[in-house]
PDB file of N, CA and C in Angstrom:
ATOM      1  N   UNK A   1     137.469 122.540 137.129  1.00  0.00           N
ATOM      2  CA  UNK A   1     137.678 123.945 136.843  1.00  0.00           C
ATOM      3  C   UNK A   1     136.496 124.546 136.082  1.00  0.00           C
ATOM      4  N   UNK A   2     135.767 123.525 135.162  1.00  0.00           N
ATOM      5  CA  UNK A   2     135.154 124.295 134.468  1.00  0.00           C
ATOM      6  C   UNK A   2     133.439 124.257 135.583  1.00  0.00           C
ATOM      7  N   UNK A   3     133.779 123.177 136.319  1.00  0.00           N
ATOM      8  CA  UNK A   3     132.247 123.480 136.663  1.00  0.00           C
ATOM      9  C   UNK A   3     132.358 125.089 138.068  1.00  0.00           C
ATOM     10  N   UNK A   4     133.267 125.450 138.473  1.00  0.00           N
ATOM     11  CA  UNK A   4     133.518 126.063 138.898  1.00  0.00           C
ATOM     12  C   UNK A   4     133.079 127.979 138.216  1.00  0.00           C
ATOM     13  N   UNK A   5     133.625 127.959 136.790  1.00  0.00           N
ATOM     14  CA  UNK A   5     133.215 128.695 135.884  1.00  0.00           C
ATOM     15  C   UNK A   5     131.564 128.749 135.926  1.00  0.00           C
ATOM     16  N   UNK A   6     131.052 127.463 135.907  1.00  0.00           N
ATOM     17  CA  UNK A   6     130.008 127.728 135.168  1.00  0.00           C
ATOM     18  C   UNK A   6     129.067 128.158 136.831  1.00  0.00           C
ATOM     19  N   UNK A   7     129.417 127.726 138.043  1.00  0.00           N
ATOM     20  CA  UNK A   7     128.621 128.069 139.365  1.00  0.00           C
ATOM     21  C   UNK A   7     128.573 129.783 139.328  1.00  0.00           C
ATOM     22  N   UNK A   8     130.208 130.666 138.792  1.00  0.00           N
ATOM     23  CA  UNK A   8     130.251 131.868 138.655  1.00  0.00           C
ATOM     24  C   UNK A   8     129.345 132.614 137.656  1.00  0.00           C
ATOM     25  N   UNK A   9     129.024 131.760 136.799  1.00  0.00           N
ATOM     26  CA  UNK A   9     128.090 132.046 135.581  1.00  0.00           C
ATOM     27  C   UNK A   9     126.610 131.990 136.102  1.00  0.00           C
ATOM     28  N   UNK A  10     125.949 131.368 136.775  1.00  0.00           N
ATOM     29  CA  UNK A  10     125.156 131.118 137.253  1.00  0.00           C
ATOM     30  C   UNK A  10     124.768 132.078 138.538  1.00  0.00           C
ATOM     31  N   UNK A  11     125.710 132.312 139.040  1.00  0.00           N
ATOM     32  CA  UNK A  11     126.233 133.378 140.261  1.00  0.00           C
ATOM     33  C   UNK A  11     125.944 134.944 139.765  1.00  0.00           C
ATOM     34  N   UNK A  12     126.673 135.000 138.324  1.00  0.00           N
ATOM     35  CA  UNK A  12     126.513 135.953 137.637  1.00  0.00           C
ATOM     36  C   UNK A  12     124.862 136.464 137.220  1.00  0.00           C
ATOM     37  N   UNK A  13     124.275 135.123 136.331  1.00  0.00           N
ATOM     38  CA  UNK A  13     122.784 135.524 135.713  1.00  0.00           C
ATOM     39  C   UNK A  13     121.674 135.790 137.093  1.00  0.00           C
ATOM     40  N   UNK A  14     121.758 134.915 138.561  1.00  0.00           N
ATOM     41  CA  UNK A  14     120.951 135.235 139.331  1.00  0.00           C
ATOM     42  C   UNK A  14     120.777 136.614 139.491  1.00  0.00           C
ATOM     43  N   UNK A  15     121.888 137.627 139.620  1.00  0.00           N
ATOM     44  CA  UNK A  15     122.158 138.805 140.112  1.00  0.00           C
ATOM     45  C   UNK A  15     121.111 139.754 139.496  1.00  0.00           C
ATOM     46  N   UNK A  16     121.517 139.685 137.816  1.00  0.00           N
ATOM     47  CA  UNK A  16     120.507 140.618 136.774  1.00  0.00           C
ATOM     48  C   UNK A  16     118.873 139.908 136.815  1.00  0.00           C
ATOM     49  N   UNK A  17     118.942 138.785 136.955  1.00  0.00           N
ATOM     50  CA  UNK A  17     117.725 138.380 136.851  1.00  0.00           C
ATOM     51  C   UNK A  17     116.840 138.914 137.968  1.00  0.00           C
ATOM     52  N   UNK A  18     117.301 138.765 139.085  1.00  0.00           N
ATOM     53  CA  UNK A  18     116.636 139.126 140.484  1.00  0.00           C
ATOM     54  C   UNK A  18     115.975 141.091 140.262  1.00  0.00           C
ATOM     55  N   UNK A  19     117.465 141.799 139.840  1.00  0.00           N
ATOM     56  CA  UNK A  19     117.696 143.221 139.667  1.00  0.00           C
ATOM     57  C   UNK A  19     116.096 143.781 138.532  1.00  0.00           C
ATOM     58  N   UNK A  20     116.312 142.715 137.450  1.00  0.00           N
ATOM     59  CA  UNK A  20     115.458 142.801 136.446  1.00  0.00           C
ATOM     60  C   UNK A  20     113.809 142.658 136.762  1.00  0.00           C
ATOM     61  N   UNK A  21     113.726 141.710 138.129  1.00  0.00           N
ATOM     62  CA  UNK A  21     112.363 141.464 138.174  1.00  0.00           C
ATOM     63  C   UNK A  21     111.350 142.401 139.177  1.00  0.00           C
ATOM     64  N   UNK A  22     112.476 143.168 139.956  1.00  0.00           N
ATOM     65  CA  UNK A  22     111.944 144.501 140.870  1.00  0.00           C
ATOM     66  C   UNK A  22     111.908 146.109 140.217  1.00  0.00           C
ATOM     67  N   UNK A  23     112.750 146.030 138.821  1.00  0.00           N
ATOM     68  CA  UNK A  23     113.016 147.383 138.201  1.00  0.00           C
ATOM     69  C   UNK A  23     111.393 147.650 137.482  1.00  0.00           C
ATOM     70  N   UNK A  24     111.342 148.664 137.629  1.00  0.00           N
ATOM     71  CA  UNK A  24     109.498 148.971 137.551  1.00  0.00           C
ATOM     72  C   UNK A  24     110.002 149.723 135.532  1.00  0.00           C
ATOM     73  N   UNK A  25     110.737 149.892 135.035  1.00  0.00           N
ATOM     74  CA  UNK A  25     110.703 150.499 134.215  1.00  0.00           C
ATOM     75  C   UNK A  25     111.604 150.156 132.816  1.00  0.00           C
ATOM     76  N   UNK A  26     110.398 150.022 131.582  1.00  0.00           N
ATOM     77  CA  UNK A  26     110.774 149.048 130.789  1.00  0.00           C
ATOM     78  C   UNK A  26     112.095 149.238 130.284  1.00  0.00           C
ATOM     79  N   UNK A  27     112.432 150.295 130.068  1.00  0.00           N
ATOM     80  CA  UNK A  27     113.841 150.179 129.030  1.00  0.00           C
ATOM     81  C   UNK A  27     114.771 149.802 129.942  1.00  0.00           C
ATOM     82  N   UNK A  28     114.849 149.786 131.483  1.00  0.00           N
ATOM     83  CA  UNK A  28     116.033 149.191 132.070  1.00  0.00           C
ATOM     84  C   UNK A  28     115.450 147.837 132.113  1.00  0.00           C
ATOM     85  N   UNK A  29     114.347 147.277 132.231  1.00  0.00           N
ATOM     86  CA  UNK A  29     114.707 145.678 131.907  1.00  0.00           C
ATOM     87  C   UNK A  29     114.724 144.953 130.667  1.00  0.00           C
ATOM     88  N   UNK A  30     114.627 145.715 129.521  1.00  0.00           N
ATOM     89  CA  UNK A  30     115.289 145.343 128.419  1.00  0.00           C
ATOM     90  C   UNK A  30     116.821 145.275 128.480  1.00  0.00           C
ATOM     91  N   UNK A  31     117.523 146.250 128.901  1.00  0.00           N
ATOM     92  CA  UNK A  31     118.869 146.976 129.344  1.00  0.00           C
ATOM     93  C   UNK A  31     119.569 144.935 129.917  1.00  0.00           C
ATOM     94  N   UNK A  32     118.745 144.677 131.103  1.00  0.00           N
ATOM     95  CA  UNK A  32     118.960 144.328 132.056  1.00  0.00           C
ATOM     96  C   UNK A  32     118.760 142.548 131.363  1.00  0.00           C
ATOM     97  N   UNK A  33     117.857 142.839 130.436  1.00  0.00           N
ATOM     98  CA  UNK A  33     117.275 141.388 129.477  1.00  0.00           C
ATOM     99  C   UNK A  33     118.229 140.645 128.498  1.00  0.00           C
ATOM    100  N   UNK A  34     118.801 141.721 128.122  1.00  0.00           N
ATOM    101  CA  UNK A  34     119.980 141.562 127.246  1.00  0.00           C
ATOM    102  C   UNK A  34     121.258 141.337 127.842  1.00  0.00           C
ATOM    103  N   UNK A  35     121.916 141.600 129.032  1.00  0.00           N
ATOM    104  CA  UNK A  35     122.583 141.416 130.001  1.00  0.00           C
ATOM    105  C   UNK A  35     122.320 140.027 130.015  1.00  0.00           C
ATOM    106  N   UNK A  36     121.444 139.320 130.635  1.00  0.00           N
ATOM    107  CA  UNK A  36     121.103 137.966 131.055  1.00  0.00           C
ATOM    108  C   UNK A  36     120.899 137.108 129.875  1.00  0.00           C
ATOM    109  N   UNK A  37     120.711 137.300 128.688  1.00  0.00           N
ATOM    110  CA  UNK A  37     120.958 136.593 127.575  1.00  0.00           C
ATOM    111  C   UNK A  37     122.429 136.540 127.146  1.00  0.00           C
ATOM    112  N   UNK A  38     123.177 137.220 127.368  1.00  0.00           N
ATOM    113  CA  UNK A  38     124.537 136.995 126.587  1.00  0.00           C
ATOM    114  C   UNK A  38     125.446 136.609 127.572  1.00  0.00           C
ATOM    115  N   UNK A  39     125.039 136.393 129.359  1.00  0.00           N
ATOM    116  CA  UNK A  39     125.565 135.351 130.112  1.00  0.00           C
ATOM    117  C   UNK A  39     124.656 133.832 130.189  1.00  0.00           C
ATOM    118  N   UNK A  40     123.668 134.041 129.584  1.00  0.00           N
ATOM    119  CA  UNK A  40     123.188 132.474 129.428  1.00  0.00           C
ATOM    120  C   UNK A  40     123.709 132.112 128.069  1.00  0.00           C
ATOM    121  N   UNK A  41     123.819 132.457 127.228  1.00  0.00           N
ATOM    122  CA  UNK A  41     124.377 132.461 125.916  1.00  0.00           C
ATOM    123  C   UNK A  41     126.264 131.526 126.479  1.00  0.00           C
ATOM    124  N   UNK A  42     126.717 132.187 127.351  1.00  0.00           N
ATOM    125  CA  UNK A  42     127.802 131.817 128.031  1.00  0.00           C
ATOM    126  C   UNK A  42     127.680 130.395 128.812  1.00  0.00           C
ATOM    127  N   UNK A  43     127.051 130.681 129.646  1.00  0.00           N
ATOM    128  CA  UNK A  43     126.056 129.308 130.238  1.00  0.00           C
ATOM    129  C   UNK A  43     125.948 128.214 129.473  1.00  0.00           C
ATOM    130  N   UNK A  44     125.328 128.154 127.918  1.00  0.00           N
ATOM    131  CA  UNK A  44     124.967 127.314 127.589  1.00  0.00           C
ATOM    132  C   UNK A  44     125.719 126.448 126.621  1.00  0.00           C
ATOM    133  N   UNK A  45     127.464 127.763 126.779  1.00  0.00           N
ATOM    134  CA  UNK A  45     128.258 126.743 125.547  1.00  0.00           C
ATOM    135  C   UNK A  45     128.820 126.268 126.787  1.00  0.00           C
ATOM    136  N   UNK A  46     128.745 126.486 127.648  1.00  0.00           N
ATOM    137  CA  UNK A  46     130.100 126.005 128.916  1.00  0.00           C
ATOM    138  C   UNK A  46     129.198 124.571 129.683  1.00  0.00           C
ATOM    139  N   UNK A  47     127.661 124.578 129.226  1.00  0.00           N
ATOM    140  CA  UNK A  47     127.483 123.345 129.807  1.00  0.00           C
ATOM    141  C   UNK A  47     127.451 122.477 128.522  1.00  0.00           C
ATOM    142  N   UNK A  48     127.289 122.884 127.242  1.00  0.00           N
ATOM    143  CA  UNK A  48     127.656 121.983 126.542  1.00  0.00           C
ATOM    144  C   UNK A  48     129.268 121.431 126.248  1.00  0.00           C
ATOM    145  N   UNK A  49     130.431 122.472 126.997  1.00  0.00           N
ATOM    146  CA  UNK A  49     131.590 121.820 126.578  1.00  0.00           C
ATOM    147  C   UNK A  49     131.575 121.044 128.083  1.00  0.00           C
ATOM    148  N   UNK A  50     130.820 120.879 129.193  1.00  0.00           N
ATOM    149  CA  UNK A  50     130.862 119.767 129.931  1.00  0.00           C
ATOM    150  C   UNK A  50     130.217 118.718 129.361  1.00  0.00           C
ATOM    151  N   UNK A  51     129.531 118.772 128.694  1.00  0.00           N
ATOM    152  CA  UNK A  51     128.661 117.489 128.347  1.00  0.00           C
ATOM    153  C   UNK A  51     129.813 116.796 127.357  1.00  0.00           C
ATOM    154  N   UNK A  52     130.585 117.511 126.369  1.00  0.00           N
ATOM    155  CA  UNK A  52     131.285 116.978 125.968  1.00  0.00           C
ATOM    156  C   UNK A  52     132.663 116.531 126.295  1.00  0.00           C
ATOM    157  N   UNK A  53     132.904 116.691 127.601  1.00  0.00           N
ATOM    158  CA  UNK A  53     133.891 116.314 128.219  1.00  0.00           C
ATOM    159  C   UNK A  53     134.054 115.523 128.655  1.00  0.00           C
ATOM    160  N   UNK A  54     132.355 114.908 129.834  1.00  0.00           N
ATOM    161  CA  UNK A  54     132.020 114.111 130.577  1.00  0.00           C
ATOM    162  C   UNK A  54     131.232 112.570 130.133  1.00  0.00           C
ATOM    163  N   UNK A  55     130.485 113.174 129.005  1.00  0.00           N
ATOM    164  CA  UNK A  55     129.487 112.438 128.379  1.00  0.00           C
ATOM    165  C   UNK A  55     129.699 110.840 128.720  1.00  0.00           C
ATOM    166  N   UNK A  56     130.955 110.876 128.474  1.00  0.00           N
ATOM    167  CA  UNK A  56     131.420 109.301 128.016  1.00  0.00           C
ATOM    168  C   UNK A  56     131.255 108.586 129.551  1.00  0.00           C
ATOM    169  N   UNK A  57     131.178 109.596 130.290  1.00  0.00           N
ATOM    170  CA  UNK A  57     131.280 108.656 132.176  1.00  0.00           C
ATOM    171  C   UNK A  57     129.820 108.899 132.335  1.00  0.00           C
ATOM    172  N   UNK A  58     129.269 109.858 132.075  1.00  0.00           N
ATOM    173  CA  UNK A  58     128.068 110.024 132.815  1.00  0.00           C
ATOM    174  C   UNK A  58     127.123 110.741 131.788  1.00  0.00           C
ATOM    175  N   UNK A  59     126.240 109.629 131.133  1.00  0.00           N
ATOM    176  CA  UNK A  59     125.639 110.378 129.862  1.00  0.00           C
ATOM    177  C   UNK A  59     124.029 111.117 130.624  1.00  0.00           C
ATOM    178  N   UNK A  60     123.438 110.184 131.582  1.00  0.00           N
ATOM    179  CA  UNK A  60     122.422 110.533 131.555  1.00  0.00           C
ATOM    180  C   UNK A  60     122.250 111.791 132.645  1.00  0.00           C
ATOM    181  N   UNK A  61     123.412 112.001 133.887  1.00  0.00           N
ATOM    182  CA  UNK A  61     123.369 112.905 134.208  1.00  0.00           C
ATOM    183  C   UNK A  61     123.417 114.195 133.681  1.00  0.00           C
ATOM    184  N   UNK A  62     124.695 114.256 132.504  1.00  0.00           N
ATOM    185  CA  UNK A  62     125.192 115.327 131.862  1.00  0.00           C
ATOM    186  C   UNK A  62     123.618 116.120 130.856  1.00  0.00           C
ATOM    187  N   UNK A  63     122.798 114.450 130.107  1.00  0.00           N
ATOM    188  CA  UNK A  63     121.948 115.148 129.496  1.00  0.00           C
ATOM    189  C   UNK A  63     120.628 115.622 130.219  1.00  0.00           C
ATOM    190  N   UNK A  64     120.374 115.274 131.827  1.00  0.00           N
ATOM    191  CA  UNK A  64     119.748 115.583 132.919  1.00  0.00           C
ATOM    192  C   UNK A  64     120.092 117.335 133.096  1.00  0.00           C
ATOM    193  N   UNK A  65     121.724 117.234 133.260  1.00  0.00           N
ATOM    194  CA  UNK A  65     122.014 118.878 133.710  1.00  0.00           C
ATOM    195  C   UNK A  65     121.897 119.757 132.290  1.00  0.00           C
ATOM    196  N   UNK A  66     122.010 119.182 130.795  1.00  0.00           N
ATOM    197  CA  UNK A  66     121.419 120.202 129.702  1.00  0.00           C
ATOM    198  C   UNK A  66     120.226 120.599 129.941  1.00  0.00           C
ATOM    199  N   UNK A  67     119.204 119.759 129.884  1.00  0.00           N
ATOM    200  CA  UNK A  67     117.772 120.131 130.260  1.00  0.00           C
ATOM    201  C   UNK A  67     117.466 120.680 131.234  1.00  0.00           C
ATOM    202  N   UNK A  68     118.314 120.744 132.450  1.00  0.00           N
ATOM    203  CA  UNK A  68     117.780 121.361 133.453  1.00  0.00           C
ATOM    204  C   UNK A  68     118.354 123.097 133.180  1.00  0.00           C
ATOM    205  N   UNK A  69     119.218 122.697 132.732  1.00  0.00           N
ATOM    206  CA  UNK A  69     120.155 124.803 132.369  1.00  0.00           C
ATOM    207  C   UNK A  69     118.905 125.104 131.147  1.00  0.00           C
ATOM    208  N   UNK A  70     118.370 123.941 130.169  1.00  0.00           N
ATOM    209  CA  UNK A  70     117.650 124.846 129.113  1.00  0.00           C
ATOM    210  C   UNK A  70     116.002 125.250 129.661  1.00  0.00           C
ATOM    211  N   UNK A  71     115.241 124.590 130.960  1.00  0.00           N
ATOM    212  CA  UNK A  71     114.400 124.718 131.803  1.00  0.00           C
ATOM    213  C   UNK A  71     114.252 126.223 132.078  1.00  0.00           C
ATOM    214  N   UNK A  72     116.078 126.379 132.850  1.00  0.00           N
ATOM    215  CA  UNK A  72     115.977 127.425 133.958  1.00  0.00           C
ATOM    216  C   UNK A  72     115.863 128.802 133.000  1.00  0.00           C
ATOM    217  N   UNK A  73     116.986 128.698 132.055  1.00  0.00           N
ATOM    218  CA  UNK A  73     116.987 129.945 130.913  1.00  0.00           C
ATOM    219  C   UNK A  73     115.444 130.104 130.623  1.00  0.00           C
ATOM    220  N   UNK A  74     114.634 128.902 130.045  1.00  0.00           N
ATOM    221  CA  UNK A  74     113.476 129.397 129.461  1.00  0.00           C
ATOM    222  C   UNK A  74     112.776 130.264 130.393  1.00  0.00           C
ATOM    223  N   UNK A  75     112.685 129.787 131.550  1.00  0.00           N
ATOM    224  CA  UNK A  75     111.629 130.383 133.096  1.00  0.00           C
ATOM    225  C   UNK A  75     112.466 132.097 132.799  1.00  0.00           C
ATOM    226  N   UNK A  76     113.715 131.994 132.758  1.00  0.00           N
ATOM    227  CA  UNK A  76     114.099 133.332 133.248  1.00  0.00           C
ATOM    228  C   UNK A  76     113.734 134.185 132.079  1.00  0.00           C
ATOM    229  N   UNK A  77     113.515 133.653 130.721  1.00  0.00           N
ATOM    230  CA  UNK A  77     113.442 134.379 129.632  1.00  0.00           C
ATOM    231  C   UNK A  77     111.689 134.539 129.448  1.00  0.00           C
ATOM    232  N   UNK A  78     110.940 133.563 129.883  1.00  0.00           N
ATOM    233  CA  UNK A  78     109.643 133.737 130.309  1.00  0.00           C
ATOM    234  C   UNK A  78     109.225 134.870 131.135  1.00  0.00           C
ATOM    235  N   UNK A  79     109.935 135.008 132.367  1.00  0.00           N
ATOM    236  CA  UNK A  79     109.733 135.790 133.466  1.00  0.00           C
ATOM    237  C   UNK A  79     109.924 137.153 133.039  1.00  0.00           C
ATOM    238  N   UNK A  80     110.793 137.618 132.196  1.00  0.00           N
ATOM    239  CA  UNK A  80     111.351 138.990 131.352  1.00  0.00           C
ATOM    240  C   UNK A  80     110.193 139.260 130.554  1.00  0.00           C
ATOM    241  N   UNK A  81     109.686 138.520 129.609  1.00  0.00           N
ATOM    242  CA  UNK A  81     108.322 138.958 128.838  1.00  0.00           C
ATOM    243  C   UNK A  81     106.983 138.892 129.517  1.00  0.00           C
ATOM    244  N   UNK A  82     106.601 138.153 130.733  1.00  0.00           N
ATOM    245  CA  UNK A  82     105.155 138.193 131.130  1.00  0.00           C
ATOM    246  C   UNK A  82     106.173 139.825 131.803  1.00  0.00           C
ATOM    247  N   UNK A  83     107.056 140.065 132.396  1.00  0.00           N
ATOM    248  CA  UNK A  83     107.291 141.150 133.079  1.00  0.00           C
ATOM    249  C   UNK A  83     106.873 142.936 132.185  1.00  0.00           C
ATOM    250  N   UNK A  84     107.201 142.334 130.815  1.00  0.00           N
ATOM    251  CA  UNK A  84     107.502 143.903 130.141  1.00  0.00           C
ATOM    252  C   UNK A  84     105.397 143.756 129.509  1.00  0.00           C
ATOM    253  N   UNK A  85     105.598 142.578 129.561  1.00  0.00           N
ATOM    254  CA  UNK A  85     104.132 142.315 129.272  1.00  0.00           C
ATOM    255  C   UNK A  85     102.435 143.216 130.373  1.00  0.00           C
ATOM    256  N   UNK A  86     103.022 143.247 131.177  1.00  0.00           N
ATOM    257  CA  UNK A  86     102.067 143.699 132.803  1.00  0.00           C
ATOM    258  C   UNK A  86     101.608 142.534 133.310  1.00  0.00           C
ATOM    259  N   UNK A  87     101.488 141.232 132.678  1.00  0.00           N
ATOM    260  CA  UNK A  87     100.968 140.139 133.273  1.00  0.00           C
ATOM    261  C   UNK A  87     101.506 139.110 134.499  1.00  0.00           C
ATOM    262  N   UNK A  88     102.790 139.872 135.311  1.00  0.00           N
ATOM    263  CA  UNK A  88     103.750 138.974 135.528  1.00  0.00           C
ATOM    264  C   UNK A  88     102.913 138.328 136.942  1.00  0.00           C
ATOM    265  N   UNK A  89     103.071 137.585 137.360  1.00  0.00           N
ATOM    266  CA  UNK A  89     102.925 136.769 139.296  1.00  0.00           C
ATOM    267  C   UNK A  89     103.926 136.743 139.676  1.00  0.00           C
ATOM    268  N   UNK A  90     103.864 136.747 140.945  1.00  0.00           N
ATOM    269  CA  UNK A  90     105.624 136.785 141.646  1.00  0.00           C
ATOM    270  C   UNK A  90     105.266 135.141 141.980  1.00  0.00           C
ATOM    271  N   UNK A  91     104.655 134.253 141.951  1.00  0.00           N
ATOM    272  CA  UNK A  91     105.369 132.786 141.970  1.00  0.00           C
ATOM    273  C   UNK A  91     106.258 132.232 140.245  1.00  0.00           C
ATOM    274  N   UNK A  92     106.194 133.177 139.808  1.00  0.00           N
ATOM    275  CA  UNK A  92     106.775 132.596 138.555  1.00  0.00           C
ATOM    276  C   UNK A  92     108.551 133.030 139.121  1.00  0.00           C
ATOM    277  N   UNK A  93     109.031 133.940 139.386  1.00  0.00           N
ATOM    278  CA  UNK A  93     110.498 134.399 140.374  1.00  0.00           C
ATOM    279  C   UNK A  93     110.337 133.142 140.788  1.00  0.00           C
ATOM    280  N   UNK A  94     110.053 132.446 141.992  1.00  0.00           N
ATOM    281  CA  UNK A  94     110.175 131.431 142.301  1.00  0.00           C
ATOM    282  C   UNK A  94     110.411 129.842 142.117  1.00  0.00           C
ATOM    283  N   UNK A  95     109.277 129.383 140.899  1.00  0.00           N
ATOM    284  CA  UNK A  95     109.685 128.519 139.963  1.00  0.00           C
ATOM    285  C   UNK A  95     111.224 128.876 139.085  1.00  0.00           C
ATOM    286  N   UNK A  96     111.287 130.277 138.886  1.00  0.00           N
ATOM    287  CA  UNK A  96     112.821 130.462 137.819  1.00  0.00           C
ATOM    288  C   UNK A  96     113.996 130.195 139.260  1.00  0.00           C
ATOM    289  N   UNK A  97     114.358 130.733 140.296  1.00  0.00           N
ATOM    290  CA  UNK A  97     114.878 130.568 141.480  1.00  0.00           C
ATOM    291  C   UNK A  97     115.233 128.657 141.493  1.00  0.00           C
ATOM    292  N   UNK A  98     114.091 127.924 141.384  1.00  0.00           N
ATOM    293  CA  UNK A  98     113.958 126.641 141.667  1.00  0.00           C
ATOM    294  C   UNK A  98     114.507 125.921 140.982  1.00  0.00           C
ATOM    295  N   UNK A  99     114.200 125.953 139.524  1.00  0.00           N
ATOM    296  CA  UNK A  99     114.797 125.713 138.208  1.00  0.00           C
ATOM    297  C   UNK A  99     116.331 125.955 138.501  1.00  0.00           C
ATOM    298  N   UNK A 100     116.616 127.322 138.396  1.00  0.00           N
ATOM    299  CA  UNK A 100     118.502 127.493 138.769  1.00  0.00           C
ATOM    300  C   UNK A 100     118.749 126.596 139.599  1.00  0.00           C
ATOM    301  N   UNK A 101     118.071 126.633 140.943  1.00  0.00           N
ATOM    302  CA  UNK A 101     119.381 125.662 142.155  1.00  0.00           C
ATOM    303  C   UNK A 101     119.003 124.317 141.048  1.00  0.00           C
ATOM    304  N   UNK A 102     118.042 123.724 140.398  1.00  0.00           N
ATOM    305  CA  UNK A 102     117.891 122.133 140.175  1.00  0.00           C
ATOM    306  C   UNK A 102     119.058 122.513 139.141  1.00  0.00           C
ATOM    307  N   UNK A 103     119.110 123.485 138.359  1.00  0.00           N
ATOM    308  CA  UNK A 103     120.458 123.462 137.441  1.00  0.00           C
ATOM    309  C   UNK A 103     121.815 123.256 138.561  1.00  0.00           C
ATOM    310  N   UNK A 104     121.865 124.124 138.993  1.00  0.00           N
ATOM    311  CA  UNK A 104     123.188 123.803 139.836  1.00  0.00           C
ATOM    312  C   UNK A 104     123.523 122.911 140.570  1.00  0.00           C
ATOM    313  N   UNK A 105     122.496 122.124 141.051  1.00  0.00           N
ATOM    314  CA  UNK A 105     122.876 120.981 141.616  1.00  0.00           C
ATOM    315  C   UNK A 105     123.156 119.988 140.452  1.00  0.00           C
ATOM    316  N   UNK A 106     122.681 119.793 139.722  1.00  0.00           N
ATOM    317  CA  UNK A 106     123.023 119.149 138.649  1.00  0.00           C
ATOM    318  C   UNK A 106     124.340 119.672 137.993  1.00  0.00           C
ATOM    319  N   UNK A 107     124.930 120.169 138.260  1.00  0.00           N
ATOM    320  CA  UNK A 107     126.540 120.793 138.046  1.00  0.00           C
ATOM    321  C   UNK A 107     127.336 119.905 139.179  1.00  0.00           C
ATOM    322  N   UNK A 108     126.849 119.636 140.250  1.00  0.00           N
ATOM    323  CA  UNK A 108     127.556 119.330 141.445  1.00  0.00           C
ATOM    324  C   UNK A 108     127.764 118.152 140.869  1.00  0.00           C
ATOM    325  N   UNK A 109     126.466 116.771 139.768  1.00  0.00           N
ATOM    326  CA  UNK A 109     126.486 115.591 139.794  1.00  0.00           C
ATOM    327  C   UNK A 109     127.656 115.256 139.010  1.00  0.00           C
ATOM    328  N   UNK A 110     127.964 116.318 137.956  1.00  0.00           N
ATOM    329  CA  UNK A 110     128.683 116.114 137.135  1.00  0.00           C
ATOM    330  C   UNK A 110     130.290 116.143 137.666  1.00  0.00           C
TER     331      UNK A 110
END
């Protein structure tokens, strides 16, 4: 049930993140920045109450799928400041994109 939650959570942050990286104008991707922090904020207690659920069967996956959710957040929280910054590349979208599915598949292991 809960990894189910957390695919919707994940389902959820792609949406603003994607929205955030085509909006040409800063105060909506601040708007849009803050949005995606307080569902990764969500994200990140819901993969820690899997880790503490699971831990005991599967330690190295569980601490495989922390690192991979704290990876993907950083890229997406990276991608928001080179963005408001003017410096952004569009292969960095891509690496954050890559990062998520390696998070989510790592939801599946668990």
């Amino acid at each position: 049930m809960l990894v189910n939650i957390m695919m919707f959570l994940w389902a959820l942050l792609i949406i603003p993140f994607l929205v955030g990286m085509y909006v040409k104008q800063d105060k909506t991707i601040i708007k849009i920045m803050l949005y995606t922090r307080i569902i990764y904020l969500i994200v990140l207690v819901g993969d820690i109450m899997l880790i503490l659920r699971n831990f005991k069967t599967n330690p190295v996956i569980d601490t495989l799928s922390f690192f991979a959710t704290v990876i993907a957040i950083s890229f997406i929280d990276i991608s928001y400041q080179r963005k408001i910054q003017g410096n952004f590349k569009p292969y960095l979208i891509w690496i954050t994109i890559i990062s998520i599915i390696i998070s989510i598949f790592c939801l599946f292991l668990i």
